[in-house]
N, C-alpha and C. Protein backbone atom coordinates (compact mmCIF):
# COMPACT_ATOMS: atom_id res chain seq x y z
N UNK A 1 0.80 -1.16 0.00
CA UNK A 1 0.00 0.00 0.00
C UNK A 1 0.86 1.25 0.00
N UNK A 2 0.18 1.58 -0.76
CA UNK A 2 1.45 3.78 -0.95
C UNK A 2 0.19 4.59 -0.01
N UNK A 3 1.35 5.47 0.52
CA UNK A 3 0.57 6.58 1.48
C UNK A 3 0.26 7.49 0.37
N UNK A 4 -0.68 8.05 0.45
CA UNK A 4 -0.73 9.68 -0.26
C UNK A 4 -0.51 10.92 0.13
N UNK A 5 0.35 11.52 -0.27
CA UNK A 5 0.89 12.79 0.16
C UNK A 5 -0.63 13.85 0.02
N UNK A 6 0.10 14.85 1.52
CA UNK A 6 -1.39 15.83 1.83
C UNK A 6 -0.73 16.98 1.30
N UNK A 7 0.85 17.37 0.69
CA UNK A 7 1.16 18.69 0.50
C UNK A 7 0.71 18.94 -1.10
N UNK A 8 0.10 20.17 -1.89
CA UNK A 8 -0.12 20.33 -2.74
C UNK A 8 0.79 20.07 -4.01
N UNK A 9 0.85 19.97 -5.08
CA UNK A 9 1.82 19.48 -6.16
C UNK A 9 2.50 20.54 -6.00
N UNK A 10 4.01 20.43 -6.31
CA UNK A 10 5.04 21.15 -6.47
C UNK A 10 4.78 22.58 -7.69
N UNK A 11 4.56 24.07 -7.03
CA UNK A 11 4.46 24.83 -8.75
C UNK A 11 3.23 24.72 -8.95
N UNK A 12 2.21 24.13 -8.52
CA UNK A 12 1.04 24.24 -9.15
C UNK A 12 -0.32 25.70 -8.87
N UNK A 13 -0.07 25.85 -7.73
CA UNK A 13 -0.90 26.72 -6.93
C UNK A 13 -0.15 28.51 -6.87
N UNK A 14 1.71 28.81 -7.16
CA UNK A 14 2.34 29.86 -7.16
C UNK A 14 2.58 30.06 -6.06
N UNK A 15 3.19 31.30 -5.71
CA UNK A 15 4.07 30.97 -4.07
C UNK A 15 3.51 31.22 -3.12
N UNK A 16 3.84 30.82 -2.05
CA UNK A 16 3.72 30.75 -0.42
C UNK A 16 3.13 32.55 -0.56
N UNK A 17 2.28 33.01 0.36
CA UNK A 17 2.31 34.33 1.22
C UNK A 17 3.74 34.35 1.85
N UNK A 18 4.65 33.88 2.14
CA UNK A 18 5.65 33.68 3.30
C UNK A 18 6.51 34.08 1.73
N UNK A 19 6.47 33.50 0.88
CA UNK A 19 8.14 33.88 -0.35
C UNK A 19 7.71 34.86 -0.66
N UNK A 20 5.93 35.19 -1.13
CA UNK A 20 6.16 36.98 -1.67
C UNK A 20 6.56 37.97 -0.50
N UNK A 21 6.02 37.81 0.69
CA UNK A 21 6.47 39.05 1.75
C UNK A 21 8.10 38.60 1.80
N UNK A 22 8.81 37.80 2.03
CA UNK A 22 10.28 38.20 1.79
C UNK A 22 11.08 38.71 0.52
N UNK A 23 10.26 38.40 -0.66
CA UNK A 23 10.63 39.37 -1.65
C UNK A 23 10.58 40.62 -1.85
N UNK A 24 9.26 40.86 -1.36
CA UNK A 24 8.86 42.24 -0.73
C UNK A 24 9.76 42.62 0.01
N UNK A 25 10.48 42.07 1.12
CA UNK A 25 11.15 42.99 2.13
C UNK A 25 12.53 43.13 1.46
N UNK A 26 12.65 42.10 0.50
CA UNK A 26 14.21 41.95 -0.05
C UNK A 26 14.35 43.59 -0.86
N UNK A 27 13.25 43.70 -1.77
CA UNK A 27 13.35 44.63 -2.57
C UNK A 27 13.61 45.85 -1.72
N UNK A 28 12.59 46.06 -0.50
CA UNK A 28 12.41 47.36 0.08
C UNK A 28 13.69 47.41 0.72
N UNK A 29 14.48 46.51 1.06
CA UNK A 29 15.80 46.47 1.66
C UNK A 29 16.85 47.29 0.68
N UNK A 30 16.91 46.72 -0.36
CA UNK A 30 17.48 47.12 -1.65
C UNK A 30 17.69 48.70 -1.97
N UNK A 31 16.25 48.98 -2.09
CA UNK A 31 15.69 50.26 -2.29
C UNK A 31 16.10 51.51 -1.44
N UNK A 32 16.40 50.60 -0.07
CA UNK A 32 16.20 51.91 0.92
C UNK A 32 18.00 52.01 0.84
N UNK A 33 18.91 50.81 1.12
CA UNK A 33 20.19 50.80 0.87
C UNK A 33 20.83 51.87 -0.37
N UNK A 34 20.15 51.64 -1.42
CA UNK A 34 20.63 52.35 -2.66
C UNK A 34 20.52 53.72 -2.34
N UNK A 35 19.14 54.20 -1.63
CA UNK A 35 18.88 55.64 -1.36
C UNK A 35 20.18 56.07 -0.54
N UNK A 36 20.46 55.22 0.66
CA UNK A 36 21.09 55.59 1.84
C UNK A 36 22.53 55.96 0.85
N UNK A 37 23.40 54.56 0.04
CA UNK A 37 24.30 54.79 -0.64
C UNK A 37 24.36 56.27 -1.40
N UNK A 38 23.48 56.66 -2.15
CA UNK A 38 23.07 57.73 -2.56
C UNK A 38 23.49 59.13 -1.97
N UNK A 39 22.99 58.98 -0.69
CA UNK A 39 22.87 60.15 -0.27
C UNK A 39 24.26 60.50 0.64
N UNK A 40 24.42 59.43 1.01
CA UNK A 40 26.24 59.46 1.27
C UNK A 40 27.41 60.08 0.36
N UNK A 41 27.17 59.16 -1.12
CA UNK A 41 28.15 59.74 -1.86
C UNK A 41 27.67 61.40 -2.24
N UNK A 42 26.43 62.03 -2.37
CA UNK A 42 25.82 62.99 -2.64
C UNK A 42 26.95 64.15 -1.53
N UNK A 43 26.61 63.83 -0.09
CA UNK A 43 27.58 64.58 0.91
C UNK A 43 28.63 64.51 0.93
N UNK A 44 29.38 63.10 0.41
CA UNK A 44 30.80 63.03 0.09
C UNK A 44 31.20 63.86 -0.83
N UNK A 45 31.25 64.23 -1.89
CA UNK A 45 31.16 64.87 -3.01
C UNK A 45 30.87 65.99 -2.97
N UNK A 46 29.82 66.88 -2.36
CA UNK A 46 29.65 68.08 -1.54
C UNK A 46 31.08 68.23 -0.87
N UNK A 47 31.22 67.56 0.09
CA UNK A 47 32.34 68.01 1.03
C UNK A 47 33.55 68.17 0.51
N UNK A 48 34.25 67.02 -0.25
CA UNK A 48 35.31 66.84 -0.81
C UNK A 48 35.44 67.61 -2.17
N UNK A 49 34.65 67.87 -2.80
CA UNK A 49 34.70 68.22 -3.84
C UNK A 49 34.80 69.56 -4.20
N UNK A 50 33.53 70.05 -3.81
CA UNK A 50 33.07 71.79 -3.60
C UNK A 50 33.93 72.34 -2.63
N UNK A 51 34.79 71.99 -1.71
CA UNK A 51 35.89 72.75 -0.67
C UNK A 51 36.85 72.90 -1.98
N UNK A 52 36.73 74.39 -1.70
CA UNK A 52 37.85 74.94 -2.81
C UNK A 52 38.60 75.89 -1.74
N UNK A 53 38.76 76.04 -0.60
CA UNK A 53 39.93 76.35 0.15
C UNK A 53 40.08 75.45 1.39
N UNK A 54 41.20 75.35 1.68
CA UNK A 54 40.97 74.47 2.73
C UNK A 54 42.71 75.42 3.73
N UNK A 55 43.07 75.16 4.88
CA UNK A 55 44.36 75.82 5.13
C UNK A 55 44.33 75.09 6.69
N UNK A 56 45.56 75.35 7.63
CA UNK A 56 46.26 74.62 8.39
C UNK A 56 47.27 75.69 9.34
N UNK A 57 46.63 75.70 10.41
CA UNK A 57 48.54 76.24 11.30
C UNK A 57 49.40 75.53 11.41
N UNK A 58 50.70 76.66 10.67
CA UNK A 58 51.97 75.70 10.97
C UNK A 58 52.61 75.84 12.27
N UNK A 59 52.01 77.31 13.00
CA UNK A 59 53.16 76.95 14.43
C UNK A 59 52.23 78.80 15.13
N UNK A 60 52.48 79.14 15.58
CA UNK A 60 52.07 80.43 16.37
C UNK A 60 52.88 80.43 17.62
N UNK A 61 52.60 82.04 18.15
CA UNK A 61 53.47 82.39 18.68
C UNK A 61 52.70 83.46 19.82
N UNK A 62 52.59 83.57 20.61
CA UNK A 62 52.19 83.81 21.86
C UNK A 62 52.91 85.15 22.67
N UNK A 63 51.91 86.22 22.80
CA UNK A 63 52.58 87.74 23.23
C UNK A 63 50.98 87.75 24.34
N UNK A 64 51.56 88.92 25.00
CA UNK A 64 50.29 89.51 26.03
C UNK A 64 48.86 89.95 25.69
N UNK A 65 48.95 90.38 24.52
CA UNK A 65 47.67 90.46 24.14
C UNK A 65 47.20 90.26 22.63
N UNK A 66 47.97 89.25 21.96
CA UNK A 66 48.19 89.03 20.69
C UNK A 66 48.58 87.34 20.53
N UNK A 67 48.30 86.99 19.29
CA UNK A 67 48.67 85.82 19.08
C UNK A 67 49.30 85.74 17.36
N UNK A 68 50.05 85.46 17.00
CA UNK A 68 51.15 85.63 15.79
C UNK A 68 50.71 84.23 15.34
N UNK A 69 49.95 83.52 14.54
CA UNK A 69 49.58 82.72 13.64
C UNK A 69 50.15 82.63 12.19
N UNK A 70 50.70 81.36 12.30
CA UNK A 70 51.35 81.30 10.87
C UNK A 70 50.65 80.52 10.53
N UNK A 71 49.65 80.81 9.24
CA UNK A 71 48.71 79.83 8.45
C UNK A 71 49.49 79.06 7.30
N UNK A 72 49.07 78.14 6.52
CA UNK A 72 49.21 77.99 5.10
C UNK A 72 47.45 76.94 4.66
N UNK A 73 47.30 78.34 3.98
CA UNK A 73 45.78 77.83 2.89
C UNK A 73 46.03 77.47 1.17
N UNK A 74 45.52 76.20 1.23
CA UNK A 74 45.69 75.86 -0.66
C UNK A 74 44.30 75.93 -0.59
N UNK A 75 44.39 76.85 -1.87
CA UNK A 75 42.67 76.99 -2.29
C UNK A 75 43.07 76.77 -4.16
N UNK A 76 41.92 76.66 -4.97
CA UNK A 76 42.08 76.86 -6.34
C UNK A 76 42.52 78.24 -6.72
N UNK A 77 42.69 78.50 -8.10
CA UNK A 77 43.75 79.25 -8.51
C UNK A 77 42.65 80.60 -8.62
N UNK A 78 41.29 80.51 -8.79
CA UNK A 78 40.35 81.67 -9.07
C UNK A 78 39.66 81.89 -7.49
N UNK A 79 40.08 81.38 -6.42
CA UNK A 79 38.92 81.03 -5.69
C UNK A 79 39.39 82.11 -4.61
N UNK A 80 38.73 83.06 -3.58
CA UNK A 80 38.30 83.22 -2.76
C UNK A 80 37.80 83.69 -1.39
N UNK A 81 38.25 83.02 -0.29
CA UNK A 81 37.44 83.17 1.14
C UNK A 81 38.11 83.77 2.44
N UNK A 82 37.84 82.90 3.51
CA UNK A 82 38.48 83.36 4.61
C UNK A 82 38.92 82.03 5.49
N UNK A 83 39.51 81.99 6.58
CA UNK A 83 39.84 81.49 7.50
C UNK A 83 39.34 81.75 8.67
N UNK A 84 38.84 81.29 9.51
CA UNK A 84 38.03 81.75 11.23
C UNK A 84 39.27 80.84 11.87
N UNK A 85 39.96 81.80 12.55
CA UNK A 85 41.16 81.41 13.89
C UNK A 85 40.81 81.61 15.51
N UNK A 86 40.96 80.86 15.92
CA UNK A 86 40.57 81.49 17.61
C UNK A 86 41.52 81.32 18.31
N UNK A 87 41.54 81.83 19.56
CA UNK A 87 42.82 81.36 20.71
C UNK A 87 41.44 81.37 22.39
N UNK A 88 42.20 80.15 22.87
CA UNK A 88 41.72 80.14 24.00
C UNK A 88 42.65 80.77 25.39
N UNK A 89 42.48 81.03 26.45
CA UNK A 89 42.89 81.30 27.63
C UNK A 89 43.41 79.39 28.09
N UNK A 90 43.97 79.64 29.76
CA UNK A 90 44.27 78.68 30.03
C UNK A 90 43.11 77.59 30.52
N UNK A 91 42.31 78.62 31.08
CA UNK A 91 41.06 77.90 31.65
C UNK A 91 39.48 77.99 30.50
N UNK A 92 40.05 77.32 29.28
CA UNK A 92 39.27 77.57 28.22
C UNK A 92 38.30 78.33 27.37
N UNK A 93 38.34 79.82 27.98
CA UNK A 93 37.30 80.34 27.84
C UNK A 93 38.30 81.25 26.44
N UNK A 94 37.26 81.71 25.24
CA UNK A 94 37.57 82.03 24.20
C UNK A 94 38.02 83.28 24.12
N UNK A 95 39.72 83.99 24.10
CA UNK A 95 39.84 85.33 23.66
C UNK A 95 40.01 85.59 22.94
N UNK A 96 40.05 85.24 21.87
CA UNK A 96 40.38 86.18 20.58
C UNK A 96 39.89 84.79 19.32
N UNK A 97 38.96 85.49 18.63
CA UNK A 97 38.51 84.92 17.56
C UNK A 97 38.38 86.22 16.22
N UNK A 98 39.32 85.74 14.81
CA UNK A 98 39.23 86.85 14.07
C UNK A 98 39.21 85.92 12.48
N UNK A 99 38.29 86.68 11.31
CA UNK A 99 38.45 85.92 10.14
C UNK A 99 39.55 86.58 9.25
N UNK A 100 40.09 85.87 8.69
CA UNK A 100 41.46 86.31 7.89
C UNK A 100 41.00 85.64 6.25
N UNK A 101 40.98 86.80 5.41
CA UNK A 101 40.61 86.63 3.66
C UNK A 101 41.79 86.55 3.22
N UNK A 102 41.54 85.83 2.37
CA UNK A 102 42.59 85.01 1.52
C UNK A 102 42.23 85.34 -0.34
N UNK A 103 42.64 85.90 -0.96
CA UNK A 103 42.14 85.64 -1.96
C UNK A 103 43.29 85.79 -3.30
N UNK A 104 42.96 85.96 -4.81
CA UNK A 104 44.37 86.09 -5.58
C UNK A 104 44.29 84.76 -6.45
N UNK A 105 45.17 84.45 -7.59
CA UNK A 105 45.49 83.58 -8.44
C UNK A 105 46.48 82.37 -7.34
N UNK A 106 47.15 82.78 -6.30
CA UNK A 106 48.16 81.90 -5.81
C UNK A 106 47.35 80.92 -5.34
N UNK A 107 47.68 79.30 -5.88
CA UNK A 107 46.93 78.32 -5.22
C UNK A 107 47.66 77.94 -3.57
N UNK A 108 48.74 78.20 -2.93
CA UNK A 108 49.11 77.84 -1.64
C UNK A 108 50.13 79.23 -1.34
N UNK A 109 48.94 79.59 0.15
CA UNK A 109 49.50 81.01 0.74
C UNK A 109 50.17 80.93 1.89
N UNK A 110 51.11 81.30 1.87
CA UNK A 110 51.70 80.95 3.51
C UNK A 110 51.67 82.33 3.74
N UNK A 111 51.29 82.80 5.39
CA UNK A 111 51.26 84.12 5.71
C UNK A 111 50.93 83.88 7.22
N UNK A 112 51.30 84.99 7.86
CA UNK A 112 51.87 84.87 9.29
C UNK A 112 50.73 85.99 9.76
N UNK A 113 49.60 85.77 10.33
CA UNK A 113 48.29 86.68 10.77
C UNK A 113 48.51 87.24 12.23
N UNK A 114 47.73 87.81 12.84
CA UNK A 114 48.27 88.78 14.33
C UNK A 114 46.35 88.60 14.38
N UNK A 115 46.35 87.40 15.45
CA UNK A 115 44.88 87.48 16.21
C UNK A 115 45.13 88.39 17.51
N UNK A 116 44.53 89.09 17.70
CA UNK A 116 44.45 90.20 18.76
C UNK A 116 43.48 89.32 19.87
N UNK A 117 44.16 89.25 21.26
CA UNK A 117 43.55 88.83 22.28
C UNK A 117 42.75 89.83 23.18
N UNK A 118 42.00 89.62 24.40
CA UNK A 118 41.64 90.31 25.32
C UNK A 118 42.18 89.99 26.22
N UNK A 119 42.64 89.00 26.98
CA UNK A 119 44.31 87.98 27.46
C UNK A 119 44.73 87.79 27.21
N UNK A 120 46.25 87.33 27.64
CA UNK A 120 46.85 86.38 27.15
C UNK A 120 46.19 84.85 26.76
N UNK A 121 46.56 84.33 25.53
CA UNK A 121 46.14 83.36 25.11
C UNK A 121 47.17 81.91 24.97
N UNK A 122 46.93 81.13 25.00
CA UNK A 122 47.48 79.86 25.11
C UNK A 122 47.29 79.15 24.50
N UNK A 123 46.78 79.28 23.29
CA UNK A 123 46.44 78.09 22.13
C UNK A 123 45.64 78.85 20.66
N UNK A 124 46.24 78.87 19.62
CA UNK A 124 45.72 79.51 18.27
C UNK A 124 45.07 77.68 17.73
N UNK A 125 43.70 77.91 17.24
CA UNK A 125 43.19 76.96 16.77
C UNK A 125 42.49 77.65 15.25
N UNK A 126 42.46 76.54 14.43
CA UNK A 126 42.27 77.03 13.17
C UNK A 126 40.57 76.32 12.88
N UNK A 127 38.96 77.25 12.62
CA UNK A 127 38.27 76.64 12.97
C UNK A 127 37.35 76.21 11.67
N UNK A 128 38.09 76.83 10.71
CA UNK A 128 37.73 76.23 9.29
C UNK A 128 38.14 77.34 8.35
N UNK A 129 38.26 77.03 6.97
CA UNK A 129 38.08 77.66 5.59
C UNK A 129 37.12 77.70 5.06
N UNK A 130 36.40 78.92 4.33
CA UNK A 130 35.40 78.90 3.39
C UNK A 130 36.04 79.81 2.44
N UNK A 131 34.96 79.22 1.35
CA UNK A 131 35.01 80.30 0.13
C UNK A 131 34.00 81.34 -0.26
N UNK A 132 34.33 82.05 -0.78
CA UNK A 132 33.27 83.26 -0.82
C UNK A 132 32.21 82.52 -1.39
């Protein structure tokens, strides 16, 4: 005697509720990944790309009510902006914050700036480049 099978023929009826909702989620997985990828390289590319000055302290120098900042900014050859420098006190509080423009055909400027304190200051920090 043969048993008879109770599961439906193989393919005959189309898929499970259970295989379309994981296809479903596969896709929406897909979908939302690609966006996310997307929007990453979108800000990468913003950031890296569109920064057309960028600059760096090489060393500063420390007086009573002054701070002697030696920058160097590479920007493009048509481009631009400024620099925002600050100096803190010892007990962190902010004295002297000043923007320094940069502009001209020279793509890398080295130049030695004078942030003016209200104390003595203890640290020249460089707090970004922009372009006009």
């Amino acid at each position: 005697m043969s048993t008879a099978s109770t599961r439906p023929p193989e393919g005959r009826y189309g898929r499970s509720s259970d295989e379309r909702a994981d296809r479903t989620l596969k896709l929406v997985g897909a979908a939302l990944g690609a966006a996310l990828l997307a929007l990453v390289g979108y800000f990468a590319y913003h950031y890296v790309g569109q920064n057309k000055i960028s600059g760096e302290v090489i060393s500063f120098e420390i007086t009573d009510n002054a701070v002697q900042v030696h920058l160097e900014v590479r920007k493009d050859a048509g481009a631009s902006g400024y620099c925002t420098v600050r100096s803190q006190a010892e007990n962190g509080a902010e004295v002297g914050r000043a923007d320094f423009r940069f502009s001209g055909s020279d793509t890398r400027i080295d130049k030695v700036v004078t942030l003016r304190t209200t104390t003595k200051g203890t640290s020249a920090e460089l707090l970004g480049c922009h372009p006009d």
